[in-house]
N, C-alpha and C. Protein backbone atom coordinates (compact mmCIF):
# COMPACT_ATOMS: atom_id res chain seq x y z
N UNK A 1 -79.44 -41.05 -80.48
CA UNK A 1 -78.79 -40.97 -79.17
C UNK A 1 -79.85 -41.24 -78.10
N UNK A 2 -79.91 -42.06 -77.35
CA UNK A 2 -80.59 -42.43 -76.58
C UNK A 2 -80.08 -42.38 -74.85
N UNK A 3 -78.92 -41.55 -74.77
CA UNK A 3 -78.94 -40.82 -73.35
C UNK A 3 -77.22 -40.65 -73.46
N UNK A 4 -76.56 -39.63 -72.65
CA UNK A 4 -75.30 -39.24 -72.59
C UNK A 4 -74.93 -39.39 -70.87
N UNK A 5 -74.10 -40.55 -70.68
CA UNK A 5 -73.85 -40.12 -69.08
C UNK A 5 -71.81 -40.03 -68.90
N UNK A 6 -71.90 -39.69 -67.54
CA UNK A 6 -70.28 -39.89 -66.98
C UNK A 6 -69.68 -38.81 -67.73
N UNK A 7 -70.47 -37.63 -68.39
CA UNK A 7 -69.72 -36.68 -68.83
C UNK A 7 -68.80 -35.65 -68.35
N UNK A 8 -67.21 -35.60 -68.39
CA UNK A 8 -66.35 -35.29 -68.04
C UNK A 8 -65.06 -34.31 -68.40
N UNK A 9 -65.13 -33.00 -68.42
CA UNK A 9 -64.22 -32.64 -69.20
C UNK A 9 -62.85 -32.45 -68.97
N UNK A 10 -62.08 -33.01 -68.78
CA UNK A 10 -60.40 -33.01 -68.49
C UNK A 10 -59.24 -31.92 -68.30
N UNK A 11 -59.41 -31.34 -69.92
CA UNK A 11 -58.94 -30.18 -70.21
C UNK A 11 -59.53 -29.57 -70.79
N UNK A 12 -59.93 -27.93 -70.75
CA UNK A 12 -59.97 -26.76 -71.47
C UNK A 12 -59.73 -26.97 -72.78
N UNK A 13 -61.09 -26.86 -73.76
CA UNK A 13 -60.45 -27.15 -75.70
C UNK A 13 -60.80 -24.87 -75.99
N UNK A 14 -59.98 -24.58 -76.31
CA UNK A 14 -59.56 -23.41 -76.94
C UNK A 14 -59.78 -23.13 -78.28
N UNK A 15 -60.28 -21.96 -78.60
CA UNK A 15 -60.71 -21.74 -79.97
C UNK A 15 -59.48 -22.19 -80.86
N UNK A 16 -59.89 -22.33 -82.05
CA UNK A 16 -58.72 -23.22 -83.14
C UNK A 16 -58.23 -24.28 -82.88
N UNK A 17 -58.40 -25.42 -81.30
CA UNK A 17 -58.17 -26.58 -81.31
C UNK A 17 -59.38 -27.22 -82.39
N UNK A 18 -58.22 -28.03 -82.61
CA UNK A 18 -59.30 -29.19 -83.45
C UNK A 18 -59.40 -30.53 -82.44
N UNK A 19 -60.45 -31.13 -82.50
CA UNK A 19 -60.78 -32.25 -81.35
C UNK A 19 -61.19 -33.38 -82.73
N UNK A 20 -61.56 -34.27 -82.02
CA UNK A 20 -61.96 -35.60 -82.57
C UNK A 20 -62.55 -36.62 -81.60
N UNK A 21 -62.97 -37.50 -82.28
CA UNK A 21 -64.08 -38.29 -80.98
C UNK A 21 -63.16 -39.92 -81.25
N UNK A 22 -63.28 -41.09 -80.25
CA UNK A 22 -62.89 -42.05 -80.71
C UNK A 22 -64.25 -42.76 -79.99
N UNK A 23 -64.85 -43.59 -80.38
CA UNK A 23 -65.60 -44.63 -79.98
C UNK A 23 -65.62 -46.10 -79.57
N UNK A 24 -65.86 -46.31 -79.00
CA UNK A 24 -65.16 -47.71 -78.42
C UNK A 24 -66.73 -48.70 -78.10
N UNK A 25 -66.83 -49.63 -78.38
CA UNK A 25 -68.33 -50.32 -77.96
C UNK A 25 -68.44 -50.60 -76.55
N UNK A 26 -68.42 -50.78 -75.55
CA UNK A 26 -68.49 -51.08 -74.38
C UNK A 26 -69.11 -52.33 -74.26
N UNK A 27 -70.74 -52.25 -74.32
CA UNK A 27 -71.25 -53.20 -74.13
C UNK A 27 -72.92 -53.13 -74.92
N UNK A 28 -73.46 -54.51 -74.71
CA UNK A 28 -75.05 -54.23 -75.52
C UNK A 28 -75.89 -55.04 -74.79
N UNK A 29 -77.24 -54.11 -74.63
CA UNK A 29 -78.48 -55.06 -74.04
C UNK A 29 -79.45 -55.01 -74.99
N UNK A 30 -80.43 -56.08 -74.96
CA UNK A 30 -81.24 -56.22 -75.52
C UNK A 30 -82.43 -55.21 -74.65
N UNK A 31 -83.60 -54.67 -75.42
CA UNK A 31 -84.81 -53.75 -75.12
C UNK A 31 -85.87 -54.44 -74.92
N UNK A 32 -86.83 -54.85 -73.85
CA UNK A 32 -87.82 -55.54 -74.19
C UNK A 32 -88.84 -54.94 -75.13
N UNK A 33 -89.18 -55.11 -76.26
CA UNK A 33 -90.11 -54.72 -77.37
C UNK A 33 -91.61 -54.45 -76.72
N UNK A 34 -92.36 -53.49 -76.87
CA UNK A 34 -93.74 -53.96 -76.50
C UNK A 34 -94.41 -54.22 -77.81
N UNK A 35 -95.66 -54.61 -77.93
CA UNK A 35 -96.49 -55.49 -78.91
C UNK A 35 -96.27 -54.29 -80.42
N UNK A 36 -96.14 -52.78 -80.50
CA UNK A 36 -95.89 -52.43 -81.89
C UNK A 36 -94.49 -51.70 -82.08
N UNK A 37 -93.98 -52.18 -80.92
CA UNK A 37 -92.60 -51.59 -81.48
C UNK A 37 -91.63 -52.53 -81.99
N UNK A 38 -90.53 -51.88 -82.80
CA UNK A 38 -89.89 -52.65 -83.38
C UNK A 38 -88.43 -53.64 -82.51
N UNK A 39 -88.23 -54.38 -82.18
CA UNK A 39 -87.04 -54.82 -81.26
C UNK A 39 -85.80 -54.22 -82.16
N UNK A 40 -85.28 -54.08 -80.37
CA UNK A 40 -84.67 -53.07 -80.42
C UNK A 40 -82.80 -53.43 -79.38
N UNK A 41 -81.73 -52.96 -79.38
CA UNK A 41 -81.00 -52.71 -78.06
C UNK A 41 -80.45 -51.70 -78.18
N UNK A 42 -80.15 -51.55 -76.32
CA UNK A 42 -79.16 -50.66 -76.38
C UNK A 42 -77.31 -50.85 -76.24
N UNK A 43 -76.90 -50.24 -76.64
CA UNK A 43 -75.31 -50.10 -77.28
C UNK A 43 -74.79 -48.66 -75.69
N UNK A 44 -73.63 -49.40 -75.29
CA UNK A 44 -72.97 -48.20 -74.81
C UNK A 44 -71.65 -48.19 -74.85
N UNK A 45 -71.34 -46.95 -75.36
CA UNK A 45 -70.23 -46.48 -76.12
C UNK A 45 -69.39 -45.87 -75.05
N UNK A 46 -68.00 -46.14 -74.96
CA UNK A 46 -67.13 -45.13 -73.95
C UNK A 46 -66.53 -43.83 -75.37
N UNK A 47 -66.44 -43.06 -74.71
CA UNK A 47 -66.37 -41.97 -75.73
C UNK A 47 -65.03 -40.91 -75.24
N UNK A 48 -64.10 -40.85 -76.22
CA UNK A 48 -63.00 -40.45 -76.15
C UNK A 48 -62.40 -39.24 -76.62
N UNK A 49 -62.74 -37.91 -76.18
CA UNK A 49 -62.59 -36.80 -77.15
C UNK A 49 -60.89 -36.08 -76.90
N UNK A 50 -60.18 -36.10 -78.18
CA UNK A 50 -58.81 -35.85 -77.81
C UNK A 50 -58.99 -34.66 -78.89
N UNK A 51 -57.70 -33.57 -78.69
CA UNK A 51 -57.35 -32.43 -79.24
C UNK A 51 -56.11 -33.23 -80.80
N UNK A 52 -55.75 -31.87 -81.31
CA UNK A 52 -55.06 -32.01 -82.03
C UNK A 52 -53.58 -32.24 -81.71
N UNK A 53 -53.18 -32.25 -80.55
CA UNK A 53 -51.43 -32.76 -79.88
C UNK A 53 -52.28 -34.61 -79.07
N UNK A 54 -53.29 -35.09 -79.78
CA UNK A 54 -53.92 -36.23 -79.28
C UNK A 54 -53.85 -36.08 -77.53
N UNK A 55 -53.75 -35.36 -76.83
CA UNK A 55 -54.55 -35.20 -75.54
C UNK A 55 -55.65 -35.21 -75.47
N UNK A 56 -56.02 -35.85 -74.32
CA UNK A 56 -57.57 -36.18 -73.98
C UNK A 56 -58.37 -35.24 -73.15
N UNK A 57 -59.01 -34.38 -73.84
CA UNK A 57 -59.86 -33.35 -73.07
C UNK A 57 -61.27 -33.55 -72.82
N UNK A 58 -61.91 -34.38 -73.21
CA UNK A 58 -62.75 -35.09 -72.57
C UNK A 58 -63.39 -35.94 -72.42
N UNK A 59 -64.25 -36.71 -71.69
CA UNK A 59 -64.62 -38.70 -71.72
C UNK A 59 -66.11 -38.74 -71.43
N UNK A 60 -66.82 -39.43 -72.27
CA UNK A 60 -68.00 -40.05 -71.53
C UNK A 60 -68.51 -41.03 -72.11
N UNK A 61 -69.47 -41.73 -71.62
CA UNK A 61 -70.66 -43.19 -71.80
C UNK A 61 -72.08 -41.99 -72.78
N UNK A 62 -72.24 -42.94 -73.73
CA UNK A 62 -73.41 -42.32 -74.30
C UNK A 62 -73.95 -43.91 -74.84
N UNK A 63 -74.94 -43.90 -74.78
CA UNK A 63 -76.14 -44.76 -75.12
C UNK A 63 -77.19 -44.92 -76.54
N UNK A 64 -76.95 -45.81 -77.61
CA UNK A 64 -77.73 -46.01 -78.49
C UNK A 64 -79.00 -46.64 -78.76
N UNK A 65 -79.98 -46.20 -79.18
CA UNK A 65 -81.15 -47.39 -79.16
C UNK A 65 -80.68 -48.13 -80.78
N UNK A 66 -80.34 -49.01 -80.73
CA UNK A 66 -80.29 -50.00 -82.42
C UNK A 66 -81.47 -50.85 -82.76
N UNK A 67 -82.15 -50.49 -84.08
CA UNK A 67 -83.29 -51.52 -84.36
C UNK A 67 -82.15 -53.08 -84.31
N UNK A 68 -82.86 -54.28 -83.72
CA UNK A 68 -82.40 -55.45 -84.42
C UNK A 68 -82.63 -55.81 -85.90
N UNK A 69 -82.12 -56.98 -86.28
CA UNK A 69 -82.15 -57.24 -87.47
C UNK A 69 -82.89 -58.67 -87.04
C-alpha cells in the first residue's frame, strides 16, 4: 500500500455487519526509477466498501507501488 486518500465513511457499519471491498483500477503512472531501484508504478484504485444488504458504507482512492515487468 503505498498511500490511502479521499477516505469517506457514508454509513455507520455495526457489529455483526459483514462488509466487503470492491476494487476498481482507476488509473496508472509510471515511477521514475533511481539508478538501484527496481522500476516501478503507481496504480490507483477507487475503493468500494458495501455491507451485507450491498449498501455502500464507505469509499476511497488508495495507491499501489507495482514492480514492472
Amino acid at each position: 500500500n503505498y498511500g490511502l486518500d479521499e477516505l469517506r465513511f457514508i454509513q455507520p457499519v455495526y457489529v455483526n455487519d459483514t462488509i466487503y471491498v470492491k476494487l476498481t483500477a482507476k488509473s496508472k503512472q509510471d515511477k521514475q526509477a533511481k539508478e538501484d531501484e527496481i522500476p516501478s508504478g503507481i496504480v490507483k484504485w477507487d475503493v468500494e466498501v458495501l455491507n451485507q444488504n450491498d449498501e455502500q458504507v464507505a469509499q476511497a482512492t488508495i495507491l499501489t507501488l507495482v514492480a514492472k515487468k
